[in-house]
Protein backbone atom coordinates (compact mmCIF):
# COMPACT_ATOMS: atom_id res chain seq x y z
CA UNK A 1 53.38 -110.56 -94.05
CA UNK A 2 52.30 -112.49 -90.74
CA UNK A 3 50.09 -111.00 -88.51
CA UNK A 4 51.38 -109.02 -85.54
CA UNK A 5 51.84 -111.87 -82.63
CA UNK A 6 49.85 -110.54 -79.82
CA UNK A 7 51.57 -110.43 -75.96
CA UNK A 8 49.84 -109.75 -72.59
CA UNK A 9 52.76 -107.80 -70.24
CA UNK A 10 52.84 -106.44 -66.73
CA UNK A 11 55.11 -104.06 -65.94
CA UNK A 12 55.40 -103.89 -61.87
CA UNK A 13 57.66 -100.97 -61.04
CA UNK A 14 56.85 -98.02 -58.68
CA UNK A 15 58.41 -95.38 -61.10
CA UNK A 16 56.13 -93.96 -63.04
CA UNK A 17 58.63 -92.82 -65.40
CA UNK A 18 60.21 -95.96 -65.86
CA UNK A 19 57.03 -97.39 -66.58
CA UNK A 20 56.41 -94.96 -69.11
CA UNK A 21 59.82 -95.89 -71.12
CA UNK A 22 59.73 -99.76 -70.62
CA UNK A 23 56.05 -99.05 -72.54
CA UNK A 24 57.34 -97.08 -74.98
CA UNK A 25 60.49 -99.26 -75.77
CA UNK A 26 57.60 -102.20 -76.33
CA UNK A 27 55.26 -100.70 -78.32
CA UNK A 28 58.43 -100.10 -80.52
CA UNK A 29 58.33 -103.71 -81.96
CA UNK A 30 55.49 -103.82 -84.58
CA UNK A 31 56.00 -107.35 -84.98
CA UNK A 32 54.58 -107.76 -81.44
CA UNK A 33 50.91 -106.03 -80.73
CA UNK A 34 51.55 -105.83 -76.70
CA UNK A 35 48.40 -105.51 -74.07
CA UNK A 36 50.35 -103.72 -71.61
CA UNK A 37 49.52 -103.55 -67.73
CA UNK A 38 51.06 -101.66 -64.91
CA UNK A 39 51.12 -102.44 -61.32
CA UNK A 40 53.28 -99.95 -58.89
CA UNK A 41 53.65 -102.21 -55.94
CA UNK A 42 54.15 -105.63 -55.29
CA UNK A 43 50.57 -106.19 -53.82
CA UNK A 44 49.27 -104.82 -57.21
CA UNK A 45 51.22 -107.50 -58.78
CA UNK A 46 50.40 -110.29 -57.68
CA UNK A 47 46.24 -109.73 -58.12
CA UNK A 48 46.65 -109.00 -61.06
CA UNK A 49 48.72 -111.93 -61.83
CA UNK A 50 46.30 -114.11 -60.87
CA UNK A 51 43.76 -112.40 -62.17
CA UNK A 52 45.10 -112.08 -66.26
CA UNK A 53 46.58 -114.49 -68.42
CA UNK A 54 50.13 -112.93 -68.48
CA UNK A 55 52.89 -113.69 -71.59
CA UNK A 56 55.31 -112.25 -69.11
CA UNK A 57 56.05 -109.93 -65.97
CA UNK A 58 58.62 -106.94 -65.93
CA UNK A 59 59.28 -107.04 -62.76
CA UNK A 60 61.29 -103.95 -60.76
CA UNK A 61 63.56 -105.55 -58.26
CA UNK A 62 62.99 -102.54 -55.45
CA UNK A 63 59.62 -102.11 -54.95
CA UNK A 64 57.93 -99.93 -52.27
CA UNK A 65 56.45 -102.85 -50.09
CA UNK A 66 58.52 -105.93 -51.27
CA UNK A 67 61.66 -107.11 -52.88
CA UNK A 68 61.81 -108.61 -56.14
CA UNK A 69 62.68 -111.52 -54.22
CA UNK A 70 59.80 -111.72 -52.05
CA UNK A 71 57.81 -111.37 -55.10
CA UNK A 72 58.78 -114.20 -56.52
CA UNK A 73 58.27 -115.69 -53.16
CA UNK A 74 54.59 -115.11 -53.01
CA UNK A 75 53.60 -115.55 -56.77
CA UNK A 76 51.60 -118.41 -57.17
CA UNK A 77 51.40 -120.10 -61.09
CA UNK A 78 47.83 -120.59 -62.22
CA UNK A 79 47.18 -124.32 -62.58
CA UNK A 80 46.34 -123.46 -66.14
CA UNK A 81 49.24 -121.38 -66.57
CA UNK A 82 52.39 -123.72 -65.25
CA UNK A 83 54.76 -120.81 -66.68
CA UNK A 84 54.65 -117.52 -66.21
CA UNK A 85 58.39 -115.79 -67.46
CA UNK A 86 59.55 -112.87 -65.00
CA UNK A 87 62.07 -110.68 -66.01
CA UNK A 88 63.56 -108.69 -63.09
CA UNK A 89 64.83 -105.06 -63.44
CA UNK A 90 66.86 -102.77 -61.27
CA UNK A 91 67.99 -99.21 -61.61
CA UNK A 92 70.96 -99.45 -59.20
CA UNK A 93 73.93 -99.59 -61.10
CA UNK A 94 72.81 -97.23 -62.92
CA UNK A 95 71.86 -94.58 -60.38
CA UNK A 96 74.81 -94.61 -58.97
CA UNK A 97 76.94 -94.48 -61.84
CA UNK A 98 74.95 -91.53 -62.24
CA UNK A 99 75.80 -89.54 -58.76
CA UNK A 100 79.25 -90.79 -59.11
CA UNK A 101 80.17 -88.62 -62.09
């Protein structure tokens, strides 16, 4: 059996709860051994983005001082680094489907 391949994630979102389950739903995988870090505003993000060597970003779409969009906007790729995968999330849909029923 391989080793575990090992994955460096930040999870920017400004619900702590969400947090909580995207890190839970991660450290599911055994086949991945995930270094997980959490940012809960944009800000937050982005120094830490330049200041770890990120596999990937989990990125919340409405955060408390930016948009996703803006986000993206301001992140800058580490010459070293050339690319950085973000995956943007949103809650939306499904918080209104939610107060709809």
């Amino acid at each position: 059996m391989d080793p575990p391949q090992q994955r460096n994630i930040l999870i920017i979102d400004d619900n702590l709860e969400d947090r909580v389950a995207i890190r839970r739903y991660l450290l599911k995988d055994w086949r991945i051994r995930f270094t997980i870090h959490e940012a809960s505003n944009g800000r937050q993000g982005l120094s830490q983005c330049q200041s770890l060597q990120l596999d990937c970003v989990l990125l919340d779409y409405n955060l408390p001082d930016m948009t996703g969009t803006a986000f993206l906007d301001h992140l800058r790729i580490k010459p070293d680094q050339p690319f950085l995968p973000v995956v943007v999330l949103t809650g939306v849909a499904a918080k209104r489907s939610r107060c709809s029923r």
